[in-house]
Every structure is written in C-alpha cells, then in structure tokens.
N, C-alpha and C. Protein backbone atom coordinates (compact mmCIF):
# COMPACT_ATOMS: atom_id res chain seq x y z
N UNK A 1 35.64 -10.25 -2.04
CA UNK A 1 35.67 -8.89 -2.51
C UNK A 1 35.91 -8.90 -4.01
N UNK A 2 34.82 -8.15 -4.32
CA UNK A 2 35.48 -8.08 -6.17
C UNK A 2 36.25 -7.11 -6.68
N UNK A 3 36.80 -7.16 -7.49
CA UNK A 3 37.86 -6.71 -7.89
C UNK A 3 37.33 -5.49 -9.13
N UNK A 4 37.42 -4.11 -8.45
CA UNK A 4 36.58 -2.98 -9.53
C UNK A 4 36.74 -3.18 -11.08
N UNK A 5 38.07 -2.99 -11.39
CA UNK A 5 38.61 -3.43 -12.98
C UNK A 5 37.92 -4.87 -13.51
N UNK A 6 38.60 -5.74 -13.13
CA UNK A 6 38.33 -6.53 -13.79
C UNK A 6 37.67 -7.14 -13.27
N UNK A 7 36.49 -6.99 -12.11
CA UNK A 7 35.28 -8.22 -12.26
C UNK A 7 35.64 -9.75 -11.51
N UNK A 8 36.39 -9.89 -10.75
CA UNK A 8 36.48 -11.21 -10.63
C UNK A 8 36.84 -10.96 -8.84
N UNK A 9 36.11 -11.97 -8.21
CA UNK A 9 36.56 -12.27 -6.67
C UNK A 9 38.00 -12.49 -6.49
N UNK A 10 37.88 -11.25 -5.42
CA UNK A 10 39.83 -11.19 -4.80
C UNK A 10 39.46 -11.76 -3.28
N UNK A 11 40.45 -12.24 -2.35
CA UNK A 11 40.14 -12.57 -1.40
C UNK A 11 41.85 -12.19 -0.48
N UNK A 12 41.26 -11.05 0.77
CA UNK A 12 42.38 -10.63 1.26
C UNK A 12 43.20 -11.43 2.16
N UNK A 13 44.38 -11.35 2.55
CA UNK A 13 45.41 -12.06 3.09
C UNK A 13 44.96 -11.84 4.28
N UNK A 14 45.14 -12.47 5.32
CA UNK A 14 44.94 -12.69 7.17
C UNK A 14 45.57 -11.63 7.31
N UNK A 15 46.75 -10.81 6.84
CA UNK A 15 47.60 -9.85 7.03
C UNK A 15 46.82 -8.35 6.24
N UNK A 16 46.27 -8.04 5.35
CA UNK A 16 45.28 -6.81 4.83
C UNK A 16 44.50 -7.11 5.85
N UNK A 17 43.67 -8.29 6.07
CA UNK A 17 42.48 -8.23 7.21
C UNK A 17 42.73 -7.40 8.71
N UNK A 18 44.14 -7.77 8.79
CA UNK A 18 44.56 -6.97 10.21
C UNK A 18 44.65 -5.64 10.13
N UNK A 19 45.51 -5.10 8.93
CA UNK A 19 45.61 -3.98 8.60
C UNK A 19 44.84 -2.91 8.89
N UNK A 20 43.93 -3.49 7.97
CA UNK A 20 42.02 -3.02 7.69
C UNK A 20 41.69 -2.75 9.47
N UNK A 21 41.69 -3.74 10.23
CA UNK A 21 40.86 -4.33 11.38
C UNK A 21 41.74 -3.18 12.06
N UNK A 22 43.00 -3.06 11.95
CA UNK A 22 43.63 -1.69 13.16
C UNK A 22 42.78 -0.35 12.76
N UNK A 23 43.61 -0.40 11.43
CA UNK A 23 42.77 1.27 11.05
C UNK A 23 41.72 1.64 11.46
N UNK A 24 40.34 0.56 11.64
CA UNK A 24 39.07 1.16 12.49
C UNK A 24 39.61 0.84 13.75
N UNK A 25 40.18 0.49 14.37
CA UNK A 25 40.06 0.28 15.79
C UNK A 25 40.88 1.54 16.09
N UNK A 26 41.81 2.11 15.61
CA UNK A 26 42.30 3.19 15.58
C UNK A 26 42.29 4.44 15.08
N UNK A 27 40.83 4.65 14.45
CA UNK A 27 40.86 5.42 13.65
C UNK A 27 40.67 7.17 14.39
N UNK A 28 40.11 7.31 15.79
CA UNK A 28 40.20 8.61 16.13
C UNK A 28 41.72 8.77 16.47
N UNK A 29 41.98 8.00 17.02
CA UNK A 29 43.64 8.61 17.42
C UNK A 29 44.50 8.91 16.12
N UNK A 30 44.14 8.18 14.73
CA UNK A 30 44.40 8.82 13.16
C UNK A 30 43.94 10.21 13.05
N UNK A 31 42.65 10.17 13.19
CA UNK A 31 41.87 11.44 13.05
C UNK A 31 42.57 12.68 13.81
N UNK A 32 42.81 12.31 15.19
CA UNK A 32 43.69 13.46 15.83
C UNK A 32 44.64 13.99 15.64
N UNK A 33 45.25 13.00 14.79
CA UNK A 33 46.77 13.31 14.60
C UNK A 33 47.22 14.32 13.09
N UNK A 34 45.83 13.50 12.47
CA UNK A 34 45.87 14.20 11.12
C UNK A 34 45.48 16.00 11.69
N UNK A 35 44.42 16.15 12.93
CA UNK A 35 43.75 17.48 12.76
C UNK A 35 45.35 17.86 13.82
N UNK A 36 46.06 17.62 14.42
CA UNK A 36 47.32 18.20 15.06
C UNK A 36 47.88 18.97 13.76
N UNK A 37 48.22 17.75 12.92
CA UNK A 37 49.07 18.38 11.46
C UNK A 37 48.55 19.55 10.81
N UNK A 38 47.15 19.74 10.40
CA UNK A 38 46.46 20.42 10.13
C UNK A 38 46.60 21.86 10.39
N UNK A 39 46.50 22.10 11.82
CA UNK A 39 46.88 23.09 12.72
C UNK A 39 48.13 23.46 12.61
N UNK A 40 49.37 22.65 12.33
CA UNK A 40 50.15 23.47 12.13
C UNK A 40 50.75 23.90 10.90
N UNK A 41 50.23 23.22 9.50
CA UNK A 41 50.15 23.46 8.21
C UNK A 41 49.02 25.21 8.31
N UNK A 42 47.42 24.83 8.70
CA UNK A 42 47.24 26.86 8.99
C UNK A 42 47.97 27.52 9.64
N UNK A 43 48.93 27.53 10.18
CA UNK A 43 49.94 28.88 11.13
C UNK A 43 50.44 29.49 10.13
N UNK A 44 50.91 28.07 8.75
CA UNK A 44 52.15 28.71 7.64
C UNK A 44 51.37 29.16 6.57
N UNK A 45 49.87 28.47 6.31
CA UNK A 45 49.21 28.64 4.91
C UNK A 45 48.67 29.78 4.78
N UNK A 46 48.73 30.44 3.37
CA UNK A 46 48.01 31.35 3.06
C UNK A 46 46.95 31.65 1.68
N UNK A 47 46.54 32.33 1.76
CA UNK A 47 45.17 31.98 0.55
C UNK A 47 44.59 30.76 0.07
N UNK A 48 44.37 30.14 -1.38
CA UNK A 48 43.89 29.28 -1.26
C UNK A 48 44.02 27.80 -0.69
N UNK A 49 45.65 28.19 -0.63
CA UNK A 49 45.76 26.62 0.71
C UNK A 49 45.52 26.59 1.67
N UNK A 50 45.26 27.86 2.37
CA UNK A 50 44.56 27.74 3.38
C UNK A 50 42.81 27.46 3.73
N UNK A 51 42.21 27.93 2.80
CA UNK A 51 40.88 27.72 2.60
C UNK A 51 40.85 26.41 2.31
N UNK A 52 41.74 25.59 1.29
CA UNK A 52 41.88 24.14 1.54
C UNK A 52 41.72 23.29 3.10
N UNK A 53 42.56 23.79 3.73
CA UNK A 53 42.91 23.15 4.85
C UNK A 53 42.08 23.45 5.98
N UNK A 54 41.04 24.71 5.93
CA UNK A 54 39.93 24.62 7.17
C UNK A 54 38.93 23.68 6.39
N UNK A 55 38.82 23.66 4.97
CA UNK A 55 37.77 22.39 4.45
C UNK A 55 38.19 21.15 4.95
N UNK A 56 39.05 21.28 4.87
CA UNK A 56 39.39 19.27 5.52
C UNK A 56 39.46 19.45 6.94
N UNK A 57 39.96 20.64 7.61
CA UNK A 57 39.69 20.34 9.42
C UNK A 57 38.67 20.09 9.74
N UNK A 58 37.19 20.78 8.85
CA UNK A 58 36.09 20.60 9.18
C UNK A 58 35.26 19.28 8.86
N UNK A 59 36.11 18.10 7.46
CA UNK A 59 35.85 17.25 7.69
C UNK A 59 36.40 16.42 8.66
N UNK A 60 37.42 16.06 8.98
CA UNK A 60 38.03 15.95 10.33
C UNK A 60 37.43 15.39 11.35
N UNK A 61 37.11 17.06 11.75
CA UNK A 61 36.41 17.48 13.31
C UNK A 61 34.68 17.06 12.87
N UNK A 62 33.91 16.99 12.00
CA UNK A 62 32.92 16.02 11.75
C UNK A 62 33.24 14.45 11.87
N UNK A 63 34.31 13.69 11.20
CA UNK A 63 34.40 12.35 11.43
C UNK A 63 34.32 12.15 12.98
N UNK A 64 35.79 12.96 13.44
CA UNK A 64 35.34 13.35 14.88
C UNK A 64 34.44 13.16 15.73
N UNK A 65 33.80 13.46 15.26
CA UNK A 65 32.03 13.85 15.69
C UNK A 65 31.69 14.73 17.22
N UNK A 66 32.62 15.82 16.21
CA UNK A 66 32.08 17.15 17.19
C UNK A 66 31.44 17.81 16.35
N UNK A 67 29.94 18.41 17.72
CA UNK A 67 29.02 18.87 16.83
C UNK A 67 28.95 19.88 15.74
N UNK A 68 27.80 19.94 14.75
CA UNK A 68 27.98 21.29 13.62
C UNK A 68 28.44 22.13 14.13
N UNK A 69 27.32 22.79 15.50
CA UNK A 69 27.61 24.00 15.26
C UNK A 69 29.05 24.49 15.58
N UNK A 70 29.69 23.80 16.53
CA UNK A 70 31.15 24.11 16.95
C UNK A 70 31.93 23.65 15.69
N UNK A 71 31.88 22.82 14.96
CA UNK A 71 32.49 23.00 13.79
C UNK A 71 32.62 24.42 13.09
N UNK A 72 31.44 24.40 13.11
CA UNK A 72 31.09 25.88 11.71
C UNK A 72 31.78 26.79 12.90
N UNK A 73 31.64 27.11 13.90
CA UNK A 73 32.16 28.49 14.56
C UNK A 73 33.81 28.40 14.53
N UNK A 74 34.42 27.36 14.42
CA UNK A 74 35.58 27.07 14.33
C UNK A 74 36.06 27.39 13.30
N UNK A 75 35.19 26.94 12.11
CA UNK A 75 36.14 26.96 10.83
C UNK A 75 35.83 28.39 10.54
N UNK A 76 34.42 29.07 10.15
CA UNK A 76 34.32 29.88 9.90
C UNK A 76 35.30 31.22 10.62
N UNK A 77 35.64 31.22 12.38
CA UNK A 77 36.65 32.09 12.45
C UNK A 77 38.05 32.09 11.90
N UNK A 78 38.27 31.16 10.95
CA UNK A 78 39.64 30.90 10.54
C UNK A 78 40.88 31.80 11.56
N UNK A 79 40.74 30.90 12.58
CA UNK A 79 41.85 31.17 13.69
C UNK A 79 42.12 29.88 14.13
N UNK A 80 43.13 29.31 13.79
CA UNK A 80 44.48 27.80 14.13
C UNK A 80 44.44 28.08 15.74
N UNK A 81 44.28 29.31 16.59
CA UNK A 81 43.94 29.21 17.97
C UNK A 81 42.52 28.79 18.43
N UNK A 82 41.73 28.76 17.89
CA UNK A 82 40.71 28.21 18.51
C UNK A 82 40.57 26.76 18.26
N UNK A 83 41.06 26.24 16.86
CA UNK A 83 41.15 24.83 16.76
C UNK A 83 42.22 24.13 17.43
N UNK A 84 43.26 24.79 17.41
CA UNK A 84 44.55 24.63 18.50
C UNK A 84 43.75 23.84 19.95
N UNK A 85 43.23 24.95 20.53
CA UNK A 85 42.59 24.78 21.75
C UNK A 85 41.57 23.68 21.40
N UNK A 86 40.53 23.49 20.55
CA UNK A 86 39.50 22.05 20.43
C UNK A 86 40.20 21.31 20.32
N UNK A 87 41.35 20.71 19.71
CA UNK A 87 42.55 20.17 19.68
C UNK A 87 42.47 19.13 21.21
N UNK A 88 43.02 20.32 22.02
CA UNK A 88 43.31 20.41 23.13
C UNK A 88 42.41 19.44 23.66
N UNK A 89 40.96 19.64 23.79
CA UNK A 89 40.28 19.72 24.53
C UNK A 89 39.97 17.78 24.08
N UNK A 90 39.70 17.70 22.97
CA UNK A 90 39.75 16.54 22.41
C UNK A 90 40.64 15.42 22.50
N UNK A 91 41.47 15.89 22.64
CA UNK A 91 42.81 15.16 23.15
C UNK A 91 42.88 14.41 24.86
N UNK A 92 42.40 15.36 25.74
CA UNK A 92 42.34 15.20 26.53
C UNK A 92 40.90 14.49 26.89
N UNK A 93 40.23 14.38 26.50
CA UNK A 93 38.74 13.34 26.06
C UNK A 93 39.43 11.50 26.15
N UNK A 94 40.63 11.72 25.30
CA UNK A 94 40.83 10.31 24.99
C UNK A 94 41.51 9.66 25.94
C-alpha cells in the first residue's frame, strides 16, 4: 500500500489486516447500528440538523441496500416512525 503523502510502500501489520478484514465482515450489523442512532438523534433534531441526518439515513439505508424507491418514500416523509419501523423490519432480516 502506498503511502498518499509521501509516496513510498507501507505494508500493514497482521493486526490492521484483521481489523480491516472484521469491519467488512461486519459491516451491516455497523450499518444498523449507525441507522438505530440515527433514529434517535431525528426524534431530538431540528432544522438544519435534521435535514443533515435524513441525508445520511438515506445513505445508510442505500449501503443497506434497500431499494430507491423505499428509501426516497422514507426520507422524503421525514417521519423517525416510519424509519423506526424499516429499522424494525431490517433488523429482524438479520
């Protein structure tokens, strides 16, 4: 791996390699946990932090890979109960 700054081959420890190697092997149950938090950061947010925070649920729930259109109907109703409930539903998937 090269090294952005300065140009020269880095080579990671057996221990970053694992690191690295969980995070994808784990990465929806990350993903879920982050869109749990999410949900309950919109109950409290208002104005532009909240418009913040359905932009990132909706990237999220794309990594996710639940489809557009239930994305867009989700975010666009900006209601923490309907994502609450996909939440739900997703959760229980795993």
């Amino acid at each position: 791996m090269q090294h952005p700054r300065i140009g020269i081959m880095t080579k990671r420890t057996p221990y970053q390699e694992r690191i690295i190697r969980d995070y994808y092997r784990n990465q929806d149950t990350i993903m879920l946990q982050r869109l749990g938090d999410l949900v309950a950061d919109l109950y409290l947010a208002e104005g532009p932090a909240r418009a913040r925070l359905w932009k990132r649920a909706g990237e999220t729930l794309r990594k996710l890979q639940v489809p557009q259109g239930q994305v867009q109907h989700v975010v666009q109703s900006g209601d923490p109960a309907l994502l609450t409930e996909l939440l739900k539903q997703l959760l229980a998937k795993k």
